[in-house]
Protein backbone atom coordinates (compact mmCIF):
# COMPACT_ATOMS: atom_id res chain seq x y z
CA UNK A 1 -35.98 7.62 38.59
CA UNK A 2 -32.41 6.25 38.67
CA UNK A 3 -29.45 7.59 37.34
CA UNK A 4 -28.77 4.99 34.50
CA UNK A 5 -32.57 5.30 33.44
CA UNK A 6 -32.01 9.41 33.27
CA UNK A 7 -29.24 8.37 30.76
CA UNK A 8 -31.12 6.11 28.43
CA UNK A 9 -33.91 7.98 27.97
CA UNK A 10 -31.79 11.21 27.42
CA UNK A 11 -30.27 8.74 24.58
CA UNK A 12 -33.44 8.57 22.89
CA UNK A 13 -34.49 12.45 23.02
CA UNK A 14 -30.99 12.53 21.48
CA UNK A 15 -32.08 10.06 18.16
CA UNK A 16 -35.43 11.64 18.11
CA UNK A 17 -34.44 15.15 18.07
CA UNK A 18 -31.98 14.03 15.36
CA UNK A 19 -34.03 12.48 13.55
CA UNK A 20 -36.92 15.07 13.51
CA UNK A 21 -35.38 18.43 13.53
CA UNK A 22 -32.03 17.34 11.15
CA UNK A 23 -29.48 18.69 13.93
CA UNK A 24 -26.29 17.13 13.69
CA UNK A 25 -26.96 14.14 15.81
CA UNK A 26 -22.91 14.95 17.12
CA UNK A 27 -23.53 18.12 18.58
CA UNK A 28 -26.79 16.76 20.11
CA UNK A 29 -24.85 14.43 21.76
CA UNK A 30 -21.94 17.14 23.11
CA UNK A 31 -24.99 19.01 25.00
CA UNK A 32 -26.09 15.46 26.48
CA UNK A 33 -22.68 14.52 27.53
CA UNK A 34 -22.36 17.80 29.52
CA UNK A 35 -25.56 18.04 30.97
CA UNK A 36 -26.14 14.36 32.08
CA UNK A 37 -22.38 14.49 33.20
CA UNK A 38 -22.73 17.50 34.85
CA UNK A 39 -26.19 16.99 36.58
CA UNK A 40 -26.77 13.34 36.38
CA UNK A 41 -23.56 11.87 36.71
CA UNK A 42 -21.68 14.51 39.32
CA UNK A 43 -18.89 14.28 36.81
CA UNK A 44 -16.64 17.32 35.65
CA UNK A 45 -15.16 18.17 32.28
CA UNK A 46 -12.39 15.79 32.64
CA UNK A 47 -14.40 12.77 33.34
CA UNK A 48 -16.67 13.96 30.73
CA UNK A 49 -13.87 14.31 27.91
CA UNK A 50 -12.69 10.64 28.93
CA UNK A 51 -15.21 9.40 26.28
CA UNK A 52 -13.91 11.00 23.95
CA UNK A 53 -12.60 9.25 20.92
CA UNK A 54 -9.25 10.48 20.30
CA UNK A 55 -7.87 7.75 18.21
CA UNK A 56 -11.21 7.26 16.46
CA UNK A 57 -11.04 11.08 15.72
CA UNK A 58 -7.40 11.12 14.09
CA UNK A 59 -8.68 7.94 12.08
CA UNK A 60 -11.41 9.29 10.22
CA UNK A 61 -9.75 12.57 9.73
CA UNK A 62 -6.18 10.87 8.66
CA UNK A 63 -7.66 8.81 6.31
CA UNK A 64 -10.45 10.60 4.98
CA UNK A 65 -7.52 13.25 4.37
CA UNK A 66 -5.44 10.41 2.13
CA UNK A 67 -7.97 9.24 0.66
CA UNK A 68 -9.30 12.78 -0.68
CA UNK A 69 -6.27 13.26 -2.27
CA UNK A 70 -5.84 10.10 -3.48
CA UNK A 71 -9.25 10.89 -5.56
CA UNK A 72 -7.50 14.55 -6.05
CA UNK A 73 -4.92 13.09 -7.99
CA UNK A 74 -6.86 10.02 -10.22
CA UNK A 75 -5.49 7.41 -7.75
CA UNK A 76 -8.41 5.89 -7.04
CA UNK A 77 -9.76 6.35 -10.34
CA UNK A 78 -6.72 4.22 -11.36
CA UNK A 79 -7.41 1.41 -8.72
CA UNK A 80 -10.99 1.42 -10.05
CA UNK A 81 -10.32 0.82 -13.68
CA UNK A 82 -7.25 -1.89 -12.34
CA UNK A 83 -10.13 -3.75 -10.18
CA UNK A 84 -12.48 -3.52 -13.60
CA UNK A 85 -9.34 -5.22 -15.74
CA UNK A 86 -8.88 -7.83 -12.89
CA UNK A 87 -12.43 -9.29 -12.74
CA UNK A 88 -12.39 -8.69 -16.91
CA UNK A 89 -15.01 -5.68 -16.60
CA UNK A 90 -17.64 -8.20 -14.43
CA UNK A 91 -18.74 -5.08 -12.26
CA UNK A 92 -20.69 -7.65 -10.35
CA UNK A 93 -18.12 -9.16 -8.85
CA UNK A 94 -16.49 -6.09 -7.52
CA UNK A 95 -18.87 -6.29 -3.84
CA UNK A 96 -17.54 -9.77 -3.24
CA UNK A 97 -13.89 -9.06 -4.28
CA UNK A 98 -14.19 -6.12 -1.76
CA UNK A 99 -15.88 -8.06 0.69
CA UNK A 100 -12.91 -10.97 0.46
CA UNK A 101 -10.52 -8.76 0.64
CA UNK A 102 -11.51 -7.45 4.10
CA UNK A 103 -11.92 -10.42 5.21
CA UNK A 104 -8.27 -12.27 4.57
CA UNK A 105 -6.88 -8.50 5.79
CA UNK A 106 -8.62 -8.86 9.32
CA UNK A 107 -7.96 -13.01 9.05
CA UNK A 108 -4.45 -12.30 9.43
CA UNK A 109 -4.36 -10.08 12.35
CA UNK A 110 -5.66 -6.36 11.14
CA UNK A 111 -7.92 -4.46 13.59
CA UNK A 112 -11.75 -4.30 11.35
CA UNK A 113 -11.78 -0.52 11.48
CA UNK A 114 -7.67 -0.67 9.66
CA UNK A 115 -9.21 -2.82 6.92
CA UNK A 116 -12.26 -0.74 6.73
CA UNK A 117 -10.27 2.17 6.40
CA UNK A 118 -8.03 0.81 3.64
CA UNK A 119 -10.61 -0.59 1.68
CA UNK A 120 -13.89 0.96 2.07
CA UNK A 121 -12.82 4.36 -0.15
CA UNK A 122 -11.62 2.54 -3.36
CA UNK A 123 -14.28 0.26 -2.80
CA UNK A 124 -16.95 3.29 -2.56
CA UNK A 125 -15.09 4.95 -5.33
CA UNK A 126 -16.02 2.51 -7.52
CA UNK A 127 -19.44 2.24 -6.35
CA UNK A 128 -20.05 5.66 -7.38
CA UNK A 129 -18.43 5.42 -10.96
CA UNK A 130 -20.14 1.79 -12.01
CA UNK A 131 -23.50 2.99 -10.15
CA UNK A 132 -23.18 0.61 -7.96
CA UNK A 133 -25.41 0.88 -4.48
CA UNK A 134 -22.92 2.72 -2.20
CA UNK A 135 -25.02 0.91 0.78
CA UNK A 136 -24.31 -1.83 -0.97
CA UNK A 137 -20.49 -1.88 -1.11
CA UNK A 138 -20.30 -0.17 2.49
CA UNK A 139 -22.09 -3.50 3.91
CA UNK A 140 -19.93 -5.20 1.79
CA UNK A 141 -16.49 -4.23 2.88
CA UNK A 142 -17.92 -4.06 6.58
CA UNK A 143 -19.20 -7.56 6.65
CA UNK A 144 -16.36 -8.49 4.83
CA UNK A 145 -14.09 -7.07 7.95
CA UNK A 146 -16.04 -9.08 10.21
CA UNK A 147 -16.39 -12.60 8.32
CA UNK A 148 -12.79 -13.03 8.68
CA UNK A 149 -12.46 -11.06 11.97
CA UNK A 150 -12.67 -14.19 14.24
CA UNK A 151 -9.87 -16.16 12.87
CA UNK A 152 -7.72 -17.82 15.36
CA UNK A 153 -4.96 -15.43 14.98
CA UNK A 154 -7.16 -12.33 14.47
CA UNK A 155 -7.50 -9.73 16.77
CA UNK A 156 -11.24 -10.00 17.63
CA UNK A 157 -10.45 -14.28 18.07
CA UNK A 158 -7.25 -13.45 20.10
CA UNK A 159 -9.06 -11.54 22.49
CA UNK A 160 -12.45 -13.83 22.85
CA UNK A 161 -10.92 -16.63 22.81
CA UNK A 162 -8.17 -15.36 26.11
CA UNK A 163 -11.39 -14.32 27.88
CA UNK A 164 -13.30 -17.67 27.27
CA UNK A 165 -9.82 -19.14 28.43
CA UNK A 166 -9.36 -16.75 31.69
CA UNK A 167 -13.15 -17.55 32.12
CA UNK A 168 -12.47 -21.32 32.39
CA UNK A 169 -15.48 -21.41 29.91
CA UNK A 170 -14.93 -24.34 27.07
CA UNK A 171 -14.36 -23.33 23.84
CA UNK A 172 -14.07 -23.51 20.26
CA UNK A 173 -11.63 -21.08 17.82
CA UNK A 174 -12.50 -22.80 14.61
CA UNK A 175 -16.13 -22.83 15.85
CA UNK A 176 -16.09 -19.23 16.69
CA UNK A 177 -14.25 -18.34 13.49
CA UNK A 178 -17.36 -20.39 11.18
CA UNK A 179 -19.90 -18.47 13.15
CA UNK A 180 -19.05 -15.32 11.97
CA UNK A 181 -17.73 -16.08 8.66
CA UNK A 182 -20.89 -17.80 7.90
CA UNK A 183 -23.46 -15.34 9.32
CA UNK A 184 -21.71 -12.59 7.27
CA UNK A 185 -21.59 -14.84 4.54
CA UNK A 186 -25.28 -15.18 4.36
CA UNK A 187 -25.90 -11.65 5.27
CA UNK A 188 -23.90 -10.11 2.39
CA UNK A 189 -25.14 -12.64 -0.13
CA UNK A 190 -28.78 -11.76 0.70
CA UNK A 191 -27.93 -7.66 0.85
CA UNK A 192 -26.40 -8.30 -2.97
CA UNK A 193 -29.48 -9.82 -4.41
CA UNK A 194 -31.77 -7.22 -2.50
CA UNK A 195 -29.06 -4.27 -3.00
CA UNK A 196 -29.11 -4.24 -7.15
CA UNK A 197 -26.64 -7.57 -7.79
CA UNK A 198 -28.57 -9.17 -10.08
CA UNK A 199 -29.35 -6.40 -12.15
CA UNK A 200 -25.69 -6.00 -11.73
CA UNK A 201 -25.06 -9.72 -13.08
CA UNK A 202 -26.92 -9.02 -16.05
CA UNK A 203 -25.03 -6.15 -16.87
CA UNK A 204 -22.64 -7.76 -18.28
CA UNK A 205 -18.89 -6.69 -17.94
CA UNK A 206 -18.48 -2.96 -18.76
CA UNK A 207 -16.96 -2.60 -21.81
CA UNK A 208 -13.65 -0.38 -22.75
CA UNK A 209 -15.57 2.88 -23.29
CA UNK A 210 -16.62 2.47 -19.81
CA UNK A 211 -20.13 2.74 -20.06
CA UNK A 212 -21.63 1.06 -16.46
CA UNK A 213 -24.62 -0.06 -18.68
CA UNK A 214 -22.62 -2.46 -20.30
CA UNK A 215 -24.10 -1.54 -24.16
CA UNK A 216 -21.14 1.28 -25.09
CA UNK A 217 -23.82 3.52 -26.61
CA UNK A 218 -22.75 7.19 -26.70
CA UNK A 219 -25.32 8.21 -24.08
CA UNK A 220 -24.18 7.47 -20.73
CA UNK A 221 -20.22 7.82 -19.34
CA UNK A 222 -18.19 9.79 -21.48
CA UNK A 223 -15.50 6.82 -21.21
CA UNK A 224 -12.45 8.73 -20.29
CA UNK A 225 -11.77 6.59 -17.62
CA UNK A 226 -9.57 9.61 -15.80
CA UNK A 227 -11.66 11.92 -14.13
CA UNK A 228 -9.65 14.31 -14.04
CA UNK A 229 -6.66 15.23 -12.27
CA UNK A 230 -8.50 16.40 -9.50
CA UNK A 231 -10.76 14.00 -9.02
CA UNK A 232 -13.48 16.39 -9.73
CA UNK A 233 -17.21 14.24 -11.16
CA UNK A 234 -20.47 15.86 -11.79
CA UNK A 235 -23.79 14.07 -10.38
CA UNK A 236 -24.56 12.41 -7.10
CA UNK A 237 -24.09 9.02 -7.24
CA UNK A 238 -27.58 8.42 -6.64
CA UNK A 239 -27.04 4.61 -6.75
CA UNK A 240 -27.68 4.51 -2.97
CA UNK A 241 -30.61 1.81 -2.76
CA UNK A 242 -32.46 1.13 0.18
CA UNK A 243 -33.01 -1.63 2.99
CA UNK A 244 -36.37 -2.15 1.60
CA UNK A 245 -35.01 -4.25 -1.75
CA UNK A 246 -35.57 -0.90 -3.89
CA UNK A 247 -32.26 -1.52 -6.04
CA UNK A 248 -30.13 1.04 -7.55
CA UNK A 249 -30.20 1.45 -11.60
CA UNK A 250 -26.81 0.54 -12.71
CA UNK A 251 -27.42 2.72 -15.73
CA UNK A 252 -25.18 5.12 -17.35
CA UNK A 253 -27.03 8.39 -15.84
CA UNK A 254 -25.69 7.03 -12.40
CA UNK A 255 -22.72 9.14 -13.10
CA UNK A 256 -21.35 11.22 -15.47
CA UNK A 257 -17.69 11.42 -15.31
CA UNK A 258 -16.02 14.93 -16.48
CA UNK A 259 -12.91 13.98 -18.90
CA UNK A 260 -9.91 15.00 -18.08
CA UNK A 261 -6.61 16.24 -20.14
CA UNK A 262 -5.20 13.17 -22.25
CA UNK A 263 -7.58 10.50 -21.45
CA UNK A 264 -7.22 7.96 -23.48
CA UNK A 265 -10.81 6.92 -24.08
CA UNK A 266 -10.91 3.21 -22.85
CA UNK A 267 -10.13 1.73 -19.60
CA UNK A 268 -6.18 2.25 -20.24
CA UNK A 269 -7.13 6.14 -20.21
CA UNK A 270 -5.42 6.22 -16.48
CA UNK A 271 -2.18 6.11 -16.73
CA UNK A 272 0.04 6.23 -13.85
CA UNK A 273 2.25 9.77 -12.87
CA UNK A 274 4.79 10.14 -9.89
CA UNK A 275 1.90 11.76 -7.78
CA UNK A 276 0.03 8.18 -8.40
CA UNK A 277 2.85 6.43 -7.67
CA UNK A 278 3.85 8.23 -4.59
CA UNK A 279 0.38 7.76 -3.79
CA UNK A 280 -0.05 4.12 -4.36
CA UNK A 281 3.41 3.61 -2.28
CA UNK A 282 1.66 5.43 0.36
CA UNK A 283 -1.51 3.14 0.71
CA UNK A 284 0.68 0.30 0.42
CA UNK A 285 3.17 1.78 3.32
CA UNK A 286 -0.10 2.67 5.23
CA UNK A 287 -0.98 -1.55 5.66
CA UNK A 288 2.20 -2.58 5.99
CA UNK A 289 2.33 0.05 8.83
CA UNK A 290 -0.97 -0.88 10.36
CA UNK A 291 -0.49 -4.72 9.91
CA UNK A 292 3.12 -5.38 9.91
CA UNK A 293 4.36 -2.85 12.67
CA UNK A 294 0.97 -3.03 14.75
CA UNK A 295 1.11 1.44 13.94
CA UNK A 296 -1.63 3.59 14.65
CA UNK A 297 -3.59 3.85 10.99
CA UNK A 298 -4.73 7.06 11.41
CA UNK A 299 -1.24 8.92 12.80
CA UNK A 300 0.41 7.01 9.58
CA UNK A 301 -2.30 8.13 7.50
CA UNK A 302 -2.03 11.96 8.77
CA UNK A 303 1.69 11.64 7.87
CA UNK A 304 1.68 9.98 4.72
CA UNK A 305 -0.85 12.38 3.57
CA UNK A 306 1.23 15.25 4.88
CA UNK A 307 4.38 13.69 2.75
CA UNK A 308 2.24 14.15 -0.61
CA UNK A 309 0.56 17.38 0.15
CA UNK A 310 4.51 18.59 0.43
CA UNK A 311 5.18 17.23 -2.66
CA UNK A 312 2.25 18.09 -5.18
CA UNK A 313 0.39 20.83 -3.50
CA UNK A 314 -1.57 21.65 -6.23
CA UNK A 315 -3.47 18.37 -6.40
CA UNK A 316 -3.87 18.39 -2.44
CA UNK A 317 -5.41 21.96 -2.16
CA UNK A 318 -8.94 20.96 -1.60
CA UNK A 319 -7.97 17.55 0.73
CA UNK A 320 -8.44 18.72 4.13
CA UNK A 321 -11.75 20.74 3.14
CA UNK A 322 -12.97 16.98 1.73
CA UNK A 323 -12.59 15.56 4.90
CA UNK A 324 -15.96 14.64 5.96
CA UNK A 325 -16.35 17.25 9.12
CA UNK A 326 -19.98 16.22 9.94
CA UNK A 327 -19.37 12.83 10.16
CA UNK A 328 -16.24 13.52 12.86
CA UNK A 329 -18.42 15.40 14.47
CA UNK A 330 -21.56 13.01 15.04
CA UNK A 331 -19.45 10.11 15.82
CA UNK A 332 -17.71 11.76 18.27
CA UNK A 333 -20.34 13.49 19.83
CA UNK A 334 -21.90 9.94 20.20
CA UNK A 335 -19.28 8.25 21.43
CA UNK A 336 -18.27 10.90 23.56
CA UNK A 337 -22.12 10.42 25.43
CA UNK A 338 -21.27 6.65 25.52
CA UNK A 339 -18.65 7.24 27.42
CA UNK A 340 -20.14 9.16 29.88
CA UNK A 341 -23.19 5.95 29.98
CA UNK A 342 -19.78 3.92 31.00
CA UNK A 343 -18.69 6.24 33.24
CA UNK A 344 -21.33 6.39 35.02
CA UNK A 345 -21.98 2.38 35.31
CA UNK A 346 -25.07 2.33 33.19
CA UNK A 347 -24.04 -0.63 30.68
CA UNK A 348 -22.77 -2.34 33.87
CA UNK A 349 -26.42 -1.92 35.19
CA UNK A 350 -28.09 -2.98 32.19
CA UNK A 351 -26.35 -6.11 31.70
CA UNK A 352 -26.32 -7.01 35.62
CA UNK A 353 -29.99 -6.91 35.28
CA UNK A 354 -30.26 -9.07 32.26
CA UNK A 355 -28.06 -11.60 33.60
CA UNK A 356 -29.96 -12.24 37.13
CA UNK A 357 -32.92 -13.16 34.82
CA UNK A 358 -33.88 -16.51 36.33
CA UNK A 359 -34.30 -18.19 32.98
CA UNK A 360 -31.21 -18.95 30.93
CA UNK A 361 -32.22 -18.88 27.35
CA UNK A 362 -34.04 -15.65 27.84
CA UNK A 363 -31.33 -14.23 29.28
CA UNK A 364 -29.01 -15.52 26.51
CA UNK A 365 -31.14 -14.11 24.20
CA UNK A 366 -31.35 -10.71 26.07
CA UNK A 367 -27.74 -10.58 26.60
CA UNK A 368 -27.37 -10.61 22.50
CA UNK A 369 -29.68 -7.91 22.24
CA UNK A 370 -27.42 -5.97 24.55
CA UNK A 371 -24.28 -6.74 23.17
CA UNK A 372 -26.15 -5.57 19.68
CA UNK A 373 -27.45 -2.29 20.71
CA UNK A 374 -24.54 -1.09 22.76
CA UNK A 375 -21.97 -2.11 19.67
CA UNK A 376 -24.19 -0.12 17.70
CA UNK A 377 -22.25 2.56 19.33
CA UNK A 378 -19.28 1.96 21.15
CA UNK A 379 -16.05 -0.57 20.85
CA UNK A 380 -17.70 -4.50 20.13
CA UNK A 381 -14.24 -6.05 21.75
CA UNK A 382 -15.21 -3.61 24.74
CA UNK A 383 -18.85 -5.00 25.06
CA UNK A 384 -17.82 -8.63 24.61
CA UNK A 385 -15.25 -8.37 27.36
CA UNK A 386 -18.08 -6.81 30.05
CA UNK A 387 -20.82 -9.71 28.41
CA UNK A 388 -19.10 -12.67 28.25
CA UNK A 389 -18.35 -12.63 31.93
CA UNK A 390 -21.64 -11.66 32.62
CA UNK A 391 -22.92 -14.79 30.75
CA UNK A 392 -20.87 -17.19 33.73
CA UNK A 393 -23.26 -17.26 35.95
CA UNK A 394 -26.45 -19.22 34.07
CA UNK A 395 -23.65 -20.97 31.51
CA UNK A 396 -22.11 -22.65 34.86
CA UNK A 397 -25.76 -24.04 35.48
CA UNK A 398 -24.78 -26.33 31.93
CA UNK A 399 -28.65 -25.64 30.50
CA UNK A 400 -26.94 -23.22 27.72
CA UNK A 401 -23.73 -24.73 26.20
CA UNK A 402 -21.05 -22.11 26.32
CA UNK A 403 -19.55 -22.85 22.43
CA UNK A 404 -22.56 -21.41 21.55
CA UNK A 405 -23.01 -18.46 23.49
CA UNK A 406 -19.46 -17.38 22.92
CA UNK A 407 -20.20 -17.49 19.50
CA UNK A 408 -23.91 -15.70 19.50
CA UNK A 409 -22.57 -12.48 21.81
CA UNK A 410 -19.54 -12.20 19.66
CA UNK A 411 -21.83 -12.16 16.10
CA UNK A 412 -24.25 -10.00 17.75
CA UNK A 413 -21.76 -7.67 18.98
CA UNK A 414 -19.78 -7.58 15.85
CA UNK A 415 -22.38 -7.87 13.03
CA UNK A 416 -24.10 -4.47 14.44
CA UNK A 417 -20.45 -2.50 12.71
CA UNK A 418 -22.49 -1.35 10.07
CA UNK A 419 -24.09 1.45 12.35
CA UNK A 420 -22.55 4.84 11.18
CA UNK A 421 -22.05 5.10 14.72
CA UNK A 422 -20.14 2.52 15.07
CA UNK A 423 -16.38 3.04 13.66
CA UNK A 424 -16.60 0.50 10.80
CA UNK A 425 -19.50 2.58 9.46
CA UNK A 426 -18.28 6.04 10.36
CA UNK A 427 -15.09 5.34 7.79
CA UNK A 428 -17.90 3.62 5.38
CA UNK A 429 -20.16 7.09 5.51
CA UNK A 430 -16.84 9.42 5.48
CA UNK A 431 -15.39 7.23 2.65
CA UNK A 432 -18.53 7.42 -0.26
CA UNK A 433 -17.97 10.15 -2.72
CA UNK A 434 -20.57 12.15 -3.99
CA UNK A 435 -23.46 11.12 -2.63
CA UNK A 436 -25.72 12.44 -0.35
CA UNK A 437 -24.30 11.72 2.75
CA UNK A 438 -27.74 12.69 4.86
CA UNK A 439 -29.35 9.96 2.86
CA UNK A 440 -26.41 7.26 3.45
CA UNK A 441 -26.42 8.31 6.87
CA UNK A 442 -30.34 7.52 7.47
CA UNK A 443 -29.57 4.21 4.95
CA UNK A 444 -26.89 3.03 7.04
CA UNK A 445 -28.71 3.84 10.26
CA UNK A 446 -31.90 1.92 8.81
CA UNK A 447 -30.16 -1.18 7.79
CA UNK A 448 -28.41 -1.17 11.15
CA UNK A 449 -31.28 -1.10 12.97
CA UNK A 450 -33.15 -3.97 11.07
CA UNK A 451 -29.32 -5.79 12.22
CA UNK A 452 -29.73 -5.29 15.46
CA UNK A 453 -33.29 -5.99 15.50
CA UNK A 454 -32.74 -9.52 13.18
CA UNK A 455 -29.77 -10.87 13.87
CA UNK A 456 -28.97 -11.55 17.77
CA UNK A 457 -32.45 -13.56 17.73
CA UNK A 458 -31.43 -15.76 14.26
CA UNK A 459 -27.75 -16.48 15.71
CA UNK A 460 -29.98 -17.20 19.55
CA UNK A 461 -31.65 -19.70 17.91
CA UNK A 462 -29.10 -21.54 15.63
CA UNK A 463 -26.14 -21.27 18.22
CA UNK A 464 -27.80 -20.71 21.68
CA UNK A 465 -30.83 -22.93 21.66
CA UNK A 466 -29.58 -26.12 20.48
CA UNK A 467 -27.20 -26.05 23.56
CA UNK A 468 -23.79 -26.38 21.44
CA UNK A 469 -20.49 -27.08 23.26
């Protein structure tokens, strides 16, 4: 048995042991990094640790940290009731206003995982007071990222469209850009009606008690609107939903939100303080950071949160014990195994045998699959750049138009974010406050799967097989 079959199959003892036996899927992934590394791959710790995702790590943790004591303090509680007054209480409406703003953020040159990151915790935040479906507003913000994340001057585009270029492959950047704005498009709008957005529709805007039922009885949300100072709630959350169309109840028993000292009663009931000031300057200093100065968001995010915890350390006690450890953890225990499959030339050897496939469109359609699976877990840019070239051989035989299958690897490969192993849905699971994050985890992981298994044959046969470009 070769090497780079050893490795796969270890990969799947891996899920099914995680799956099974409820071991941290992280840790899992550690002992299969060593061992395969060590035994398969004849590699030593060095060349293991190489995987290991050091940036990715200081991401999650930085801004899970901010974050947690941005909810310490009632800043995100304030952003929350701000969003409500800006759509006029139409909690319906909050998904797509999340899901826009992702989009422009990335549209204009912001790395997904930065807009993720800024977004994806007020967005959850309110998911969790309103009873909205946190899988809901995760896919949101995620598919939000990557609708926009093909723009001509975005990142993702930038880099595609330079390898199409050093290729000498023809190509599109408006073309590419549609693609993926529509596929996400469609994707989100069909995860809102499935997810709970009608019911959320006729809800009805939430009224200034703050009731997510919309009716202002007495029963549901006490209608302080502050949460207290330290961001403490009682309940779960439990609007998670499902990938199987079971929506959440946007009723009032979603959440029950613990008043705090001098609420006001109504949706006013937050007032601002210098700790939600400072904090609010923060997030704003972390995206002009991220987007304006090209700085690393989760070193600014460590600091920032740092600067506050100086400055009001009694609402930043509990922060670093909110960050979400397990999640940290699994992803980089995963990612850290990737990197040893890369080391070690098995993605090289998977797609080298998918692209000497005599027949083009099966290979096309193979190749998407590929680029789907592997983004699942590791960097979609990365897996596009080792594709794309792959893809020259059969494209230079002109039976598969190139425009096209640009535009199919770089959906598949992108669409796939909402894996909570990849980084988009890492910062998605480590953002969503009180729920239960074993659930989200298996929620996320379901719905990525049905991606993966869905979506590189639909964008095959819209973009591939009618030979564009």
């Amino acid at each position: 048995m070769s090497p780079e079959l050893i490795s796969i199959l270890v990969l799947v003892v891996v899920f099914v042991i995680a799956t099974t036996r409820s071991v941290n899927m992280g840790a899992l992934a550690f002992a299969a990094a060593f061992g395969v590394g060590t035994l398969v791959a004849d590699l030593d710790a060095d060349g293991i640790f190489a995987g290991f995702p050091g940036d990715l790590f200081v991401v999650l943790v930085g801004v899970t940290y901010l974050f947690a004591i941005a909810r310490a303090n009632g800043t995100t509680d304030w952003l929350v009731h701000a969003s409500v007054r800006l759509v006029r209480g139409r909690v319906a409406l909050i998904p797509w206003v999340m899901f826009a703003l992702t989009g422009a953020l990335t549209a204009i040159g912001a790395v997904s995982p930065a807009a993720v990151a800024i977004v994806a915790p007020i967005a959850l935040s309110f998911a969790t007071r309103y009873g909205i479906s946190p899988l809901l507003m995760g896919t949101m913000v995620v598919h939000g990222a990557q609708a926009g994340g093909f723009s001509p001057i975005s990142i993702y585009g930038s880099i595609v469209n330079g390898i199409v270029e050093r290729e000498k492959l023809p190509g599109s950047e408006v073309g590419l850009f549609f693609a993926s704005l529509v596929a996400n498009l469609l994707i989100a709008a069909v995860l809102f009606a499935v997810l709970g957005g009608r019911k959320l529709w006729a809800q009805g805007a939430v009224p200034d008690g703050g009731d997510a039922d919309g009716t202002g009885g007495g029963g549901g949300s006490s209608g302080s609107g502050d949460a207290k100072s330290t961001g403490e709630t009682t309940g779960t959350g439990a609007g998670t939903g499902g990938v199987t169309g079971s929506a959440p109840s946007p009723g009032p028993t979603a959440v029950a939100v613990r008043p705090g000292p001098g609420a006001g009663g109504g949706l006013g009931g937050t007032v601002l303080n210098p700790a939600r000031i400072a904090t609010l300057v923060a997030l704003v200093a972390l995206v002009v950071a991220v987007l304006g100065f090209d700085l690393d968001a989760g070193l600014t995010a460590v600091t920032l949160a740092v600067v506050l915890s100086t400055a009001w350390p009694d609402d930043s006690r509990r922060a670093v014990g909110e960050i979400a450890w397990s999640t940290v953890l699994l992803i980089c225990g995963v990612l850290t195994y990737v990197g040893v499959l890369e080391e070690m030339g098995t993605i090289t050897w998977a797609g080298e045998g998918v692209g000497g496939i005599g027949v083009p469109l099966l290979a096309a359609v193979l190749l998407c699959y590929i680029g789907a699976i592997v983004s699942a877990f590791a960097s979609s840019v990365g897996i596009m750049g080792a594709l794309i070239p792959l893809a020259v051989p059969f494209l230079a035989q002109g039976e598969i138009g190139a425009v096209g299958m640009v535009a199919a690897l770089a959906v598949s490969a992108t669409v796939v974010d909402v894996s909570p192993f990849s980084t988009n849905g890492a910062l998605v699971l480590a953002a969503a406050p009180d729920v239960d994050r074993d659930r989200f985890f298996r929620q996320l992981m379901v719905y990525g799967g049905i991606v993966v298994a869905v979506v590189p044959a639909l964008v095959w046969l819209v973009l591939v097989v009618p030979g564009f470009g």
